[in-house]
C-alpha atoms as a PDB file:
ATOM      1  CA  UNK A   1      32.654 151.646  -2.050  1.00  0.00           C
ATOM      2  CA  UNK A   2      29.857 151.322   0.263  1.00  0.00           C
ATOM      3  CA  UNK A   3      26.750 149.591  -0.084  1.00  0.00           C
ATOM      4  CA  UNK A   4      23.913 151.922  -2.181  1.00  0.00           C
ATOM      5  CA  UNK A   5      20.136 151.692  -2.152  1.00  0.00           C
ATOM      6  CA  UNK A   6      18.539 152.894  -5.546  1.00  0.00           C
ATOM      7  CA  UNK A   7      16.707 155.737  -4.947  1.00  0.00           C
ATOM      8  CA  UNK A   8      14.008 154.194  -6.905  1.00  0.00           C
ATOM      9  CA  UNK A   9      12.734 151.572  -4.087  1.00  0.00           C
ATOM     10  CA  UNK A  10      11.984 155.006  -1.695  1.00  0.00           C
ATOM     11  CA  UNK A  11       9.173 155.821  -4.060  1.00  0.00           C
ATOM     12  CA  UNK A  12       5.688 154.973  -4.430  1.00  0.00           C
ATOM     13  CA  UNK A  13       4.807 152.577  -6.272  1.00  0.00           C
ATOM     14  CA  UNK A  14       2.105 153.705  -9.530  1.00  0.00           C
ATOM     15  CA  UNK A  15      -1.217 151.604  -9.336  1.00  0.00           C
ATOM     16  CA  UNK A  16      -0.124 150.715 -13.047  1.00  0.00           C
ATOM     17  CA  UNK A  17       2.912 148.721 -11.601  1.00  0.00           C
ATOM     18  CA  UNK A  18       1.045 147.314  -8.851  1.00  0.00           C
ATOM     19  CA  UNK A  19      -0.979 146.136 -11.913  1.00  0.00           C
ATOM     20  CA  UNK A  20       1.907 144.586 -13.668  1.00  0.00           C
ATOM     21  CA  UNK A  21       3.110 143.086 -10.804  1.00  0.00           C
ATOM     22  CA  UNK A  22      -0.503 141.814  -9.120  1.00  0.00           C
ATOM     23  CA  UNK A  23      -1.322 140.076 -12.767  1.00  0.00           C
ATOM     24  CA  UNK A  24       2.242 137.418 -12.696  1.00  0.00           C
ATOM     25  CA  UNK A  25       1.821 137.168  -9.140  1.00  0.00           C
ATOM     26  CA  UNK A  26      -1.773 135.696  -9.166  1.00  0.00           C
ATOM     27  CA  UNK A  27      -1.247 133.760 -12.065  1.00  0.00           C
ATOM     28  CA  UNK A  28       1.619 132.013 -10.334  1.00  0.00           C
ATOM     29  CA  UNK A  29      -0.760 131.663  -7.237  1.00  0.00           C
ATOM     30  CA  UNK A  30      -3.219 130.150  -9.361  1.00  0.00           C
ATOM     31  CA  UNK A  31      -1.160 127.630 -10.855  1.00  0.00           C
ATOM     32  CA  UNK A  32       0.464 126.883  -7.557  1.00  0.00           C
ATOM     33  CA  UNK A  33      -3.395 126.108  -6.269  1.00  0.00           C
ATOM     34  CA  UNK A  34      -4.606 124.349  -8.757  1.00  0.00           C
ATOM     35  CA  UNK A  35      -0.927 121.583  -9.244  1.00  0.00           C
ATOM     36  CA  UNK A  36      -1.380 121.601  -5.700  1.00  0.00           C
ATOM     37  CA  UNK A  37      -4.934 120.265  -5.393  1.00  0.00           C
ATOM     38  CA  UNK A  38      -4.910 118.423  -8.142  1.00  0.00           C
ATOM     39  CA  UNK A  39      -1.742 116.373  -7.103  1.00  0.00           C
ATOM     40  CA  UNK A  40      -3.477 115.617  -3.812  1.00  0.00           C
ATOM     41  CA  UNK A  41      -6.529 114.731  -5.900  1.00  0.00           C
ATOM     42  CA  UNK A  42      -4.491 111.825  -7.558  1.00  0.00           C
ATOM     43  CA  UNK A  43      -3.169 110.401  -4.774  1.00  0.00           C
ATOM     44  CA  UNK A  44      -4.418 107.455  -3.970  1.00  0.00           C
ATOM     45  CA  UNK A  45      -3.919 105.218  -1.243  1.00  0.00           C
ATOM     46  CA  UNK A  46      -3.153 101.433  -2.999  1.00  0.00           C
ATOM     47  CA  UNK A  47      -4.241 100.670   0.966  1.00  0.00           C
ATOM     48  CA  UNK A  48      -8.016 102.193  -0.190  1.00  0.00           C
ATOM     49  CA  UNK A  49      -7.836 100.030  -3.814  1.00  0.00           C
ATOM     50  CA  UNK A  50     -10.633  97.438  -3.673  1.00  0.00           C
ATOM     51  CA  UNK A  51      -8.872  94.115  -4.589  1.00  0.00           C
ATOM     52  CA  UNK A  52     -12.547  92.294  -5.109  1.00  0.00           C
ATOM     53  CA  UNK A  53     -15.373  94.024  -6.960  1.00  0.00           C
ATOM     54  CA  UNK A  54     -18.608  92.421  -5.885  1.00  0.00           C
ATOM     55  CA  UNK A  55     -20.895  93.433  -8.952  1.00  0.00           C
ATOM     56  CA  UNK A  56     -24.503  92.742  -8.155  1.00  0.00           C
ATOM     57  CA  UNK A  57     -26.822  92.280 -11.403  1.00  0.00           C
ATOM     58  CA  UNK A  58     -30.099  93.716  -9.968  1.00  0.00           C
ATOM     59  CA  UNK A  59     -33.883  94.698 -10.759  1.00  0.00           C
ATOM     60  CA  UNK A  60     -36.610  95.778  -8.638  1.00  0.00           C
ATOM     61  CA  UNK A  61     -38.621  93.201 -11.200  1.00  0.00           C
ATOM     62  CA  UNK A  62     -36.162  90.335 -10.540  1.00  0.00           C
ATOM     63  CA  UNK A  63     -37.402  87.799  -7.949  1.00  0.00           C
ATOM     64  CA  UNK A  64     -34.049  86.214  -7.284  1.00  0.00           C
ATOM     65  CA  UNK A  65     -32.811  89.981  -6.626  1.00  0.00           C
ATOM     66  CA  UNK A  66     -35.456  90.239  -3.821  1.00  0.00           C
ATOM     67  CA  UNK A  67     -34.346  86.725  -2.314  1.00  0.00           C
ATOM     68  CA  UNK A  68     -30.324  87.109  -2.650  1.00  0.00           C
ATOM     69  CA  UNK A  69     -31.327  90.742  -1.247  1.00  0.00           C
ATOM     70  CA  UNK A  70     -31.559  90.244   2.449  1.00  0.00           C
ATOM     71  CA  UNK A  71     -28.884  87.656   2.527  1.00  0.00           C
ATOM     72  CA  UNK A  72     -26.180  89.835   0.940  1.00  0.00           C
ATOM     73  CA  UNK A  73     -27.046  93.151   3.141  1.00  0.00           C
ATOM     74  CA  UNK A  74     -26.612  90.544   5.778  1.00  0.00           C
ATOM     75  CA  UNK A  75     -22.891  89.480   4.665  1.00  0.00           C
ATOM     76  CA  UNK A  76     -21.674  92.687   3.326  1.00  0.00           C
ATOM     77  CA  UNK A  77     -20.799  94.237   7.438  1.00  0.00           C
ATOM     78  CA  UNK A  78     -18.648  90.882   7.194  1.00  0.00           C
ATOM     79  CA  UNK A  79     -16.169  93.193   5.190  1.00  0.00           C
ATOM     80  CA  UNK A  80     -16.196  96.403   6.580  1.00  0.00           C
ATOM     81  CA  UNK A  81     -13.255  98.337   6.609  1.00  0.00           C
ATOM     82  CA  UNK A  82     -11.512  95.147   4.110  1.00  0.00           C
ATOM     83  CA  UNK A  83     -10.703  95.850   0.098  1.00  0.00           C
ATOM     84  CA  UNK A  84     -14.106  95.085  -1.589  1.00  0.00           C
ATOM     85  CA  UNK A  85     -16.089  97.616  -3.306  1.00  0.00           C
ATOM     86  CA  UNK A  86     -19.969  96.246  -3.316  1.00  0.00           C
ATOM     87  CA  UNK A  87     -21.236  97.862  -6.885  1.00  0.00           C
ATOM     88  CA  UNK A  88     -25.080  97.621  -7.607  1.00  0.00           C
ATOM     89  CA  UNK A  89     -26.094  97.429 -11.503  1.00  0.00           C
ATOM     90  CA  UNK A  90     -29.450  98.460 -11.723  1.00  0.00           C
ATOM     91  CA  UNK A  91     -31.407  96.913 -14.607  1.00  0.00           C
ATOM     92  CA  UNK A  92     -34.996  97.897 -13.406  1.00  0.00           C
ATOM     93  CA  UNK A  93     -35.605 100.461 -15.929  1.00  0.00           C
ATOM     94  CA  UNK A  94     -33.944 102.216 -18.892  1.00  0.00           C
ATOM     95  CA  UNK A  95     -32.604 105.188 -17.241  1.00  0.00           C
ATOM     96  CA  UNK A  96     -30.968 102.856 -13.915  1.00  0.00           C
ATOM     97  CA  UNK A  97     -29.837 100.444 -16.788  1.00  0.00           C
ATOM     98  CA  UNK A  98     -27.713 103.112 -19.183  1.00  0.00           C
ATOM     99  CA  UNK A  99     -26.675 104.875 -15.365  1.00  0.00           C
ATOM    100  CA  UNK A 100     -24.939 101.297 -14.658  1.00  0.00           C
ATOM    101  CA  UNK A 101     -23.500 100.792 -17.862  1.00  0.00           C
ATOM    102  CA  UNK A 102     -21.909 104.743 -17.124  1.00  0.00           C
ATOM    103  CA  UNK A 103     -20.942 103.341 -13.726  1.00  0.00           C
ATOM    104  CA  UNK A 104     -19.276  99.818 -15.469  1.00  0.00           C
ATOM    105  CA  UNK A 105     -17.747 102.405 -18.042  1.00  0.00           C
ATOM    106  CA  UNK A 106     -16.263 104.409 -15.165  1.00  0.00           C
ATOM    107  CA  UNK A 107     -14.848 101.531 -13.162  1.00  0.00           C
ATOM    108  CA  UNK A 108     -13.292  99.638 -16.159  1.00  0.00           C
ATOM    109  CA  UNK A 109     -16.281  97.064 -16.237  1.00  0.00           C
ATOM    110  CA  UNK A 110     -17.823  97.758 -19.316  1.00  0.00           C
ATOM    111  CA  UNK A 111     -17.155  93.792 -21.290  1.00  0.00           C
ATOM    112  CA  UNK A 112     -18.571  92.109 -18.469  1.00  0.00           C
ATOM    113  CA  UNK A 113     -21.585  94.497 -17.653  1.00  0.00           C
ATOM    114  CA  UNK A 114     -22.282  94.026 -21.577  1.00  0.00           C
ATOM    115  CA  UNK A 115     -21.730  90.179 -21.362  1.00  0.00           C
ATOM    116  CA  UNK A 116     -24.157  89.845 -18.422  1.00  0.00           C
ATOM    117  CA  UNK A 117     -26.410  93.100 -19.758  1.00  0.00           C
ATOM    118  CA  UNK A 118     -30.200  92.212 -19.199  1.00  0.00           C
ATOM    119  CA  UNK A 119     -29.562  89.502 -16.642  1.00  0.00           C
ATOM    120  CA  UNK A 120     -30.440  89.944 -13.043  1.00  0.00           C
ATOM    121  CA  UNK A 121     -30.117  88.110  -9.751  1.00  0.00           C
ATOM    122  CA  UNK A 122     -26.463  87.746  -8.923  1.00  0.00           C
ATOM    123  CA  UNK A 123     -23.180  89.347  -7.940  1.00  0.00           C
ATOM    124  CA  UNK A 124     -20.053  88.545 -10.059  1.00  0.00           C
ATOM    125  CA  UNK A 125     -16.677  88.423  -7.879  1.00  0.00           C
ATOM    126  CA  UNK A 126     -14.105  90.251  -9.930  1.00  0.00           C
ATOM    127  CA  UNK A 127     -10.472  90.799  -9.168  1.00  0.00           C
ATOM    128  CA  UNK A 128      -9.819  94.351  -9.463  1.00  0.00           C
ATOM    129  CA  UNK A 129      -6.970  94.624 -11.096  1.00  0.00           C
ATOM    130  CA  UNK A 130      -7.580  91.981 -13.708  1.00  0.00           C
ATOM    131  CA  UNK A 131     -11.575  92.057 -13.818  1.00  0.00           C
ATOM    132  CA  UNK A 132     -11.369  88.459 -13.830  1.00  0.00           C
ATOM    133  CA  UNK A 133     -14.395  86.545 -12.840  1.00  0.00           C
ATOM    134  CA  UNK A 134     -13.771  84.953  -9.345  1.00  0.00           C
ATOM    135  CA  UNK A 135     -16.528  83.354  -8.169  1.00  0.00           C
ATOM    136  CA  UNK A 136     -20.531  83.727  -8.509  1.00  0.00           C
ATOM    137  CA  UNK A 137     -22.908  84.060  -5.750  1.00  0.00           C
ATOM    138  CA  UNK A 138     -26.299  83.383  -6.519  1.00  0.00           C
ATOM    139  CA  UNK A 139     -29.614  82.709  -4.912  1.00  0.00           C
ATOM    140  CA  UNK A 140     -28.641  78.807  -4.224  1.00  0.00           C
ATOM    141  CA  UNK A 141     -25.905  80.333  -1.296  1.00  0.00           C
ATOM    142  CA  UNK A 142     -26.335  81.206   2.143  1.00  0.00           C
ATOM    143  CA  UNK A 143     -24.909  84.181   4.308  1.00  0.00           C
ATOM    144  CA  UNK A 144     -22.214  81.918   5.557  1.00  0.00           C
ATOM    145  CA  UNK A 145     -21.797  80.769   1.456  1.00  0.00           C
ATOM    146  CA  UNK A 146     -21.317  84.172   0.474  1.00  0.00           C
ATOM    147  CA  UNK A 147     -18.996  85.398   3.442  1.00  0.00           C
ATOM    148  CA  UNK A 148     -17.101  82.297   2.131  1.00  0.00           C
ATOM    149  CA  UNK A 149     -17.121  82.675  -1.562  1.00  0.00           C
ATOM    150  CA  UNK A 150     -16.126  86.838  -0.994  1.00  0.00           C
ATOM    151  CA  UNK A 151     -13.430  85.988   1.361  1.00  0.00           C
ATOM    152  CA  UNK A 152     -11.809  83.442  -1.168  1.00  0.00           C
ATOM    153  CA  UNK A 153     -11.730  85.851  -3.392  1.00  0.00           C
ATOM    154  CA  UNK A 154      -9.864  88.103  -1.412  1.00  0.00           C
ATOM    155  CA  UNK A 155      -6.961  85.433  -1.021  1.00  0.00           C
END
């Protein structure tokens, strides 16, 4: 018996069938799209994770900010392009304050922003993974103290 073709695929097809076939298909489109961006949304490099969080308790207010300041935007181009993720807490004013404590919230920080809430004039030197306290840098170090202290903490 030879091979037949239904007559029905020679005819037109009724814009209420394109209908019920449009709808499926560009559901299944859409779903496609958005599994597809959101899985290359949540990949993530580990080569991009920061290993060292540098958490710098600031306020315009703060005198010791002003002087540690200079000397860390002087260290920081030490580390470009090496796993530490330089995060400024902002304590000068009510709204900065509660947009830090979002910020610690966000990035898993949120004991030890509440621990060190209200004071100013350091960075902390947390591992990442563990938010263990590394190392502090404060006013009493020097660029080639706080290249130092960082780049322990990245051993």
């Amino acid at each position: 018996m030879p091979f037949v073709i239904p007559e029905i695929l020679f005819k037109p097809i009724s814009s209420k069938m394109k209908r019920f076939i449009a709808y499926p298909v560009l559901l299944i489109a859409v779903v496609f799209a958005t599994s597809f961006f959101t899985l290359n949304a949540n990949q993530v490099n580990s080569d991009e994770d920061p290993q060292v969080i540098a958490m710098y308790m600031y306020a315009d207010w703060c005198g010791a900010c002003q002087a540690i300041k200079p000397i860390m935007e002087e260290a920081k181009p030490e580390f470009e392009g090496q796993p530490v993720l330089f995060v400024k807490m902002d304590m000068t004013n009510d709204f900065t304050a509660h947009q830090s404590k979002l910020m610690a919230a966000r990035l898993g920080l949120s004991e030890i922003f509440e621990k060190n809430e209200g004071m100013t004039g350091f960075v902390l030197l947390l591992d990442a993974n563990t938010n263990e306290v590394l190392d502090k840098i404060t006013t009493d170090d020097d660029k080639q103290g706080i290249i130092t202290k960082i780049t322990n903490a990245l051993e």
